[in-house]
N, C-alpha and C. Protein backbone atom coordinates (compact mmCIF):
# COMPACT_ATOMS: atom_id res chain seq x y z
N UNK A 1 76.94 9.86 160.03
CA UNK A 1 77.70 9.38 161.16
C UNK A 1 78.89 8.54 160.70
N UNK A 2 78.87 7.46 159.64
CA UNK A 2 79.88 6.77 159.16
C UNK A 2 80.77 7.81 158.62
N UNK A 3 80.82 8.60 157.96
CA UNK A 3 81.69 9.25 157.58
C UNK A 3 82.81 10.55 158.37
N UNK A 4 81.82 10.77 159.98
CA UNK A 4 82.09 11.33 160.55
C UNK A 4 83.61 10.56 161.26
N UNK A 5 82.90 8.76 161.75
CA UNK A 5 83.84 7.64 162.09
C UNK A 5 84.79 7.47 161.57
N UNK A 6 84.52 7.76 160.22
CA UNK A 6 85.88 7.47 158.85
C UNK A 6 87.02 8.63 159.08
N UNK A 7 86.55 9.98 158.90
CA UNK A 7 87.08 10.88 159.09
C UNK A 7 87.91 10.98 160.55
N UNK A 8 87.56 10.86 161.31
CA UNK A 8 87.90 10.17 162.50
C UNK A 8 89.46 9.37 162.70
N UNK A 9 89.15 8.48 162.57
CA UNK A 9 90.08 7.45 161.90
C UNK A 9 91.18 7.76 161.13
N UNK A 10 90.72 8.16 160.21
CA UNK A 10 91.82 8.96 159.01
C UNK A 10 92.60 10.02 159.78
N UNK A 11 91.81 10.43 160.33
CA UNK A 11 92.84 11.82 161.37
C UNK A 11 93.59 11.03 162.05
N UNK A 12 92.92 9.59 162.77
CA UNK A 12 93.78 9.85 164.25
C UNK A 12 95.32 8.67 163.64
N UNK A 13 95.24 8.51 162.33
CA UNK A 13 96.20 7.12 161.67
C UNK A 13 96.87 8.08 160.84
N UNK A 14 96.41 9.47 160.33
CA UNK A 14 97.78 9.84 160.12
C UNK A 14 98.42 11.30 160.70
N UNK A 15 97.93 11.33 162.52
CA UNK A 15 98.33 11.94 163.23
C UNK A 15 99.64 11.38 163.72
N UNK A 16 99.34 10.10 163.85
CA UNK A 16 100.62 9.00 164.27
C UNK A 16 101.19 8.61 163.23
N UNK A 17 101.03 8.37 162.04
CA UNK A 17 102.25 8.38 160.93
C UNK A 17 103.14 9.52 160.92
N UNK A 18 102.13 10.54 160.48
CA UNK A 18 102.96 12.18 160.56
C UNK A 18 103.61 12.42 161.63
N UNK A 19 103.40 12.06 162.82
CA UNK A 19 104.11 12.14 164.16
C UNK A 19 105.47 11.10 163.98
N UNK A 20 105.44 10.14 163.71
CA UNK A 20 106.51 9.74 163.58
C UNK A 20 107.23 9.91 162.41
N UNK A 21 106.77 10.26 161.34
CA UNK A 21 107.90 10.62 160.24
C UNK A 21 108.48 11.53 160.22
N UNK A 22 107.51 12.74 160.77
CA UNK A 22 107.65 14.45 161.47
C UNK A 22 108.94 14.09 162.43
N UNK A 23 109.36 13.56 163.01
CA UNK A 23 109.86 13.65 164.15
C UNK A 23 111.15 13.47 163.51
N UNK A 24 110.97 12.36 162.50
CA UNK A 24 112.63 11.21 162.00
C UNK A 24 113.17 12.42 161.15
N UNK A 25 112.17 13.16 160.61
CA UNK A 25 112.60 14.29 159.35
C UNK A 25 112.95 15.64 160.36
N UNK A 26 112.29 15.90 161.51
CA UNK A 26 112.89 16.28 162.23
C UNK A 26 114.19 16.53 162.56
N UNK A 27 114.37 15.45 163.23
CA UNK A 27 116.20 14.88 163.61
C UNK A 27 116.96 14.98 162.36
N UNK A 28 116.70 14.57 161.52
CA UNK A 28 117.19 15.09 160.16
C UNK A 28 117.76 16.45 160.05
N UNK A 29 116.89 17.17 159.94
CA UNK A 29 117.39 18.47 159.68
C UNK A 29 118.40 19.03 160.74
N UNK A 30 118.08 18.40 161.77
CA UNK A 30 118.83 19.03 163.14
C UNK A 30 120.14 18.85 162.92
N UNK A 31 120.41 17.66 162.53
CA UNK A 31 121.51 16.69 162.17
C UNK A 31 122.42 18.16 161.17
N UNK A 32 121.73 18.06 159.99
CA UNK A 32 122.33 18.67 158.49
C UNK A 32 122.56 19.74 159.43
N UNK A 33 122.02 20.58 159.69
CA UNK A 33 122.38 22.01 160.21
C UNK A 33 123.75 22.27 160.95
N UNK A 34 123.52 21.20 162.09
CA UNK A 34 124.45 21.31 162.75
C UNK A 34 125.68 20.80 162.31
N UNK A 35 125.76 19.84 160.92
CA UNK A 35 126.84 19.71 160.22
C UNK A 35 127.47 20.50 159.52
N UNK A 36 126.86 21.68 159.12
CA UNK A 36 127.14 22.81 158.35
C UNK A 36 127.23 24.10 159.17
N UNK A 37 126.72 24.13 160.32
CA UNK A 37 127.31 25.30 161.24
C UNK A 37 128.67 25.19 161.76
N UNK A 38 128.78 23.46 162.45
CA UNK A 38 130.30 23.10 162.49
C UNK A 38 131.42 23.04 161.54
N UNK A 39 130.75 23.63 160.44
CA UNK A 39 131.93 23.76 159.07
C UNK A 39 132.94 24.65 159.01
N UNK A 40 134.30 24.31 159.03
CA UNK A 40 135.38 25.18 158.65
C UNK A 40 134.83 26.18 158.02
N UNK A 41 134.33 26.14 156.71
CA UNK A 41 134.19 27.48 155.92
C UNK A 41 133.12 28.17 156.38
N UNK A 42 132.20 27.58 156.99
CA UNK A 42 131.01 28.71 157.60
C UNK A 42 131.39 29.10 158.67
N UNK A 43 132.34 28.71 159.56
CA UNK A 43 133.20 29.28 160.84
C UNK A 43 133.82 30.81 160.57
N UNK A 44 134.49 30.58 159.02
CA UNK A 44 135.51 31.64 158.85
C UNK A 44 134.67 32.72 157.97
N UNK A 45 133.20 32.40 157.69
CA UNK A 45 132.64 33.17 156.63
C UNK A 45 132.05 34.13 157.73
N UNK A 46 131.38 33.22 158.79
CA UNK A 46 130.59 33.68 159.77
C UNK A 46 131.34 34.55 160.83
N UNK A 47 132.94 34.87 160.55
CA UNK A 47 134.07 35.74 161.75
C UNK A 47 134.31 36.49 160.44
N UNK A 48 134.20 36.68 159.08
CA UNK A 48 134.88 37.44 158.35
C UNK A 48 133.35 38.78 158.13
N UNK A 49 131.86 38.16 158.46
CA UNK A 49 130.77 39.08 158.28
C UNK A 49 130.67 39.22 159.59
N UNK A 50 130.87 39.07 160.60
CA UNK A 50 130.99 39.72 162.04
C UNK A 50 131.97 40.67 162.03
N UNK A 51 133.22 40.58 161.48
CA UNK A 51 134.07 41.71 161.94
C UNK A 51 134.05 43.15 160.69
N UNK A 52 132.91 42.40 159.89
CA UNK A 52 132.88 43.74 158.45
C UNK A 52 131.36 44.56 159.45
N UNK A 53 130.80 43.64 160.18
CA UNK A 53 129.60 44.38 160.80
C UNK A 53 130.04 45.04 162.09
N UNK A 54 131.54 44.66 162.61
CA UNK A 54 131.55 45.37 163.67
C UNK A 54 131.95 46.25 163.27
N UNK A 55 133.02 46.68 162.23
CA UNK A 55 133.57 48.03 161.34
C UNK A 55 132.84 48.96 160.72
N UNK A 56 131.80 48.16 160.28
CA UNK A 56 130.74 49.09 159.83
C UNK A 56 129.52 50.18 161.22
N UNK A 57 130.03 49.06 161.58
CA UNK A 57 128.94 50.06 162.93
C UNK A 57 129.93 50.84 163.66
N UNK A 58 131.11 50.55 163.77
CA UNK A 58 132.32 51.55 164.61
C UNK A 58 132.22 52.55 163.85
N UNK A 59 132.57 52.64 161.88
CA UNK A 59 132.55 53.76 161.62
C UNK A 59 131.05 54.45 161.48
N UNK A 60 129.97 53.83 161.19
CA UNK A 60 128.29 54.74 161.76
C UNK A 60 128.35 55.30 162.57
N UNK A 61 129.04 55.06 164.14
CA UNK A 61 129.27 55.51 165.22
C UNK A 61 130.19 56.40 165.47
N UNK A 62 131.26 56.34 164.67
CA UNK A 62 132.14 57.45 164.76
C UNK A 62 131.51 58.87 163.45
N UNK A 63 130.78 58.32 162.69
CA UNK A 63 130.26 59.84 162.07
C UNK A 63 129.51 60.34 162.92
N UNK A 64 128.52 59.67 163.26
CA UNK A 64 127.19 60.27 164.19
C UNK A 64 128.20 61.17 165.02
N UNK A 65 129.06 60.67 165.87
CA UNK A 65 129.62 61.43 167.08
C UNK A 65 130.62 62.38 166.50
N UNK A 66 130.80 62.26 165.08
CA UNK A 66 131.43 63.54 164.82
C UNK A 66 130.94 64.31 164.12
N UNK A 67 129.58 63.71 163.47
CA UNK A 67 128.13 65.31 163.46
C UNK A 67 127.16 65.86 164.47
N UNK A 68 126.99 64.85 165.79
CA UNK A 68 126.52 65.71 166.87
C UNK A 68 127.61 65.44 167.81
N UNK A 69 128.36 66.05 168.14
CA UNK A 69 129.30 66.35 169.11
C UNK A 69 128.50 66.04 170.55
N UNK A 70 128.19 65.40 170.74
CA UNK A 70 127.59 65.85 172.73
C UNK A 70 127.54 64.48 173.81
N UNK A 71 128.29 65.01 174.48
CA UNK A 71 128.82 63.81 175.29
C UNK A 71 128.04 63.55 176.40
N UNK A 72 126.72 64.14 176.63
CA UNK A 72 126.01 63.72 177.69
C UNK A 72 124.43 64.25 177.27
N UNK A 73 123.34 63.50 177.40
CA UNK A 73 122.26 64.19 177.84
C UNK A 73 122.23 65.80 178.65
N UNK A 74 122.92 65.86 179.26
CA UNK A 74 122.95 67.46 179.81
C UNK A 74 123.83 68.47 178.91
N UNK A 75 124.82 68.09 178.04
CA UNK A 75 124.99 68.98 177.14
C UNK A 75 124.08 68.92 175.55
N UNK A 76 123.37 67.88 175.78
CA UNK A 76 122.24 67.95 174.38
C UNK A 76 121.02 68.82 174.94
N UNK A 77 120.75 68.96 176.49
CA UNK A 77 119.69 70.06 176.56
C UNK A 77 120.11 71.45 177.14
N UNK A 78 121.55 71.38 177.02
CA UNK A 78 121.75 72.37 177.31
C UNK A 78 122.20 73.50 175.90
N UNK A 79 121.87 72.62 174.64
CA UNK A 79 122.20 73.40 173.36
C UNK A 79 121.19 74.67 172.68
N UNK A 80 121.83 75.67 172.93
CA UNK A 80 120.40 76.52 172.48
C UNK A 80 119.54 75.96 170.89
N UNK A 81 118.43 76.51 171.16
CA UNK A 81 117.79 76.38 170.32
C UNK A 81 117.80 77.40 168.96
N UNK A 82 117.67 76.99 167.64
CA UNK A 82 117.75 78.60 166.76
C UNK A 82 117.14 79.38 167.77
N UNK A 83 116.24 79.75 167.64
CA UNK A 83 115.61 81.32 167.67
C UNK A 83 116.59 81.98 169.16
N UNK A 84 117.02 81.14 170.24
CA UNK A 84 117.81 81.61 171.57
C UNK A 84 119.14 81.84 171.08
N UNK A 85 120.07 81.41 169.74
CA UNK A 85 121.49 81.22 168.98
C UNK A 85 120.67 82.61 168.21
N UNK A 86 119.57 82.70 167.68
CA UNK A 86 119.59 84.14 166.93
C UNK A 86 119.72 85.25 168.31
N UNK A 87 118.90 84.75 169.09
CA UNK A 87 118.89 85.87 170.32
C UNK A 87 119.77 86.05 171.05
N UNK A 88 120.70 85.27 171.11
CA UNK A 88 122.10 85.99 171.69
C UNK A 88 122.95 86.44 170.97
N UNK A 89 123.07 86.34 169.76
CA UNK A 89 123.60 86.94 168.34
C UNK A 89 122.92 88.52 167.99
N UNK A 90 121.54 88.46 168.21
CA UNK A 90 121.65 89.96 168.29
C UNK A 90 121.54 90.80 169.76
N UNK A 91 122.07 89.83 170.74
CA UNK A 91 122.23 91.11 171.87
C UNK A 91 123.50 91.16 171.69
N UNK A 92 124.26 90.35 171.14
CA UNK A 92 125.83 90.37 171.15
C UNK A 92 125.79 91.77 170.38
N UNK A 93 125.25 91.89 169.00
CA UNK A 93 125.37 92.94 167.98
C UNK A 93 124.98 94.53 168.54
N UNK A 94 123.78 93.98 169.54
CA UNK A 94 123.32 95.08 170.20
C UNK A 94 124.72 96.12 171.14
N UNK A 95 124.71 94.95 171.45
CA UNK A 95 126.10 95.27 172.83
C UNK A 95 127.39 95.96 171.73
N UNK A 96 127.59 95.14 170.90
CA UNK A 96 128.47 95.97 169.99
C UNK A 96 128.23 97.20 169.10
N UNK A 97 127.23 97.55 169.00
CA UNK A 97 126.81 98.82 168.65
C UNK A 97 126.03 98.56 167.53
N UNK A 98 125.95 97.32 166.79
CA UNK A 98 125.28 96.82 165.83
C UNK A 98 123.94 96.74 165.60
N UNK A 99 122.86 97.18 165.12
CA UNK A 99 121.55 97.22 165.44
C UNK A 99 121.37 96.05 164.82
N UNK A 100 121.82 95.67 163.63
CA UNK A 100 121.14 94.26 162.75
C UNK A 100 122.04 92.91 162.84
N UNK A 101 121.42 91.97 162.91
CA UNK A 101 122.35 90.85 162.90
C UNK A 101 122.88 90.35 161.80
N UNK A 102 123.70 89.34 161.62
CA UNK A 102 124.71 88.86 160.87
C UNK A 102 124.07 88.57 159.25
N UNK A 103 122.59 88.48 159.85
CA UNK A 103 121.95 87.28 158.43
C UNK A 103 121.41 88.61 157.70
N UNK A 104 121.12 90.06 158.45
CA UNK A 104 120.21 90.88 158.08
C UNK A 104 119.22 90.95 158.39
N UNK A 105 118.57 90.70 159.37
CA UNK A 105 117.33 90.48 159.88
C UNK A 105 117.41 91.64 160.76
N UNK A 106 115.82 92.23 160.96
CA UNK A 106 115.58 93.53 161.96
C UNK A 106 116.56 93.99 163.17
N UNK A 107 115.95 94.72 163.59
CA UNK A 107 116.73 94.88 164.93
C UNK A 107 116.23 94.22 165.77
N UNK A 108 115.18 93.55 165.75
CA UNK A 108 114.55 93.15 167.06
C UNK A 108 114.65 91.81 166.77
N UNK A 109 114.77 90.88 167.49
CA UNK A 109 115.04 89.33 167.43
C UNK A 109 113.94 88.64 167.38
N UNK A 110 112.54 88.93 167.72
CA UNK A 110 111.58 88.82 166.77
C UNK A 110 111.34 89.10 165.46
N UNK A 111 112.05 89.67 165.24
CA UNK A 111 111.93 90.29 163.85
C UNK A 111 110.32 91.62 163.47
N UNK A 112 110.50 91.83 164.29
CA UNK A 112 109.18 93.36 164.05
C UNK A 112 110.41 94.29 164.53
């Protein structure tokens, strides 16, 4: 039981030390930070890696949109699929008198 009391004690004396030194070291840091966010050179470091990240994502964005071309959800499902791009490729061939398509594949667009 005494040691339970002791233990006790010991917690609740340096709950309130640590609470108040916690707090002063606290404000501390709050302090430093905000002295160094308000800094000239971290102002101009922090606008010179914002505008290399906005360039970098303009040009990500301009490849993407100039390797999938498609300006709406309704022209991305309206893109045939291979095997429907083989199948109108060989009715085209068909229609032209062509029995086989371009790649060499059967006459039949199943391929049997």
């Amino acid at each position: 039981m005494r040691y339970r009391i002791t233990f006790a004690a010991g917690l609740a004396v340096g709950y309130v030390l640590g609470a108040k030194a916690g707090r002063a070291r606290y404000e501390q840091l709050v302090r430093t930070a905000r002295k160094v966010a308000d800094s000239p050179v971290v102002q101009e470091v922090a606008g010179l890696v914002g505008a290399q990240v906005s360039n970098a994502g303009r040009t990500v964005y301009d490849k993407a949109v100039d390797t999938l071309p498609i300006t709406s959800l309704r022209d991305f499902l309206a893109r045939p699929t291979e095997d429907e791009r083989d199948l109108v490729e060989w009715e085209r061939h068909m229609a032209e008198g062509r029995p086989s398509s371009a790649n060499g594949s059967p006459e039949s667009p199943q391929g049997s």
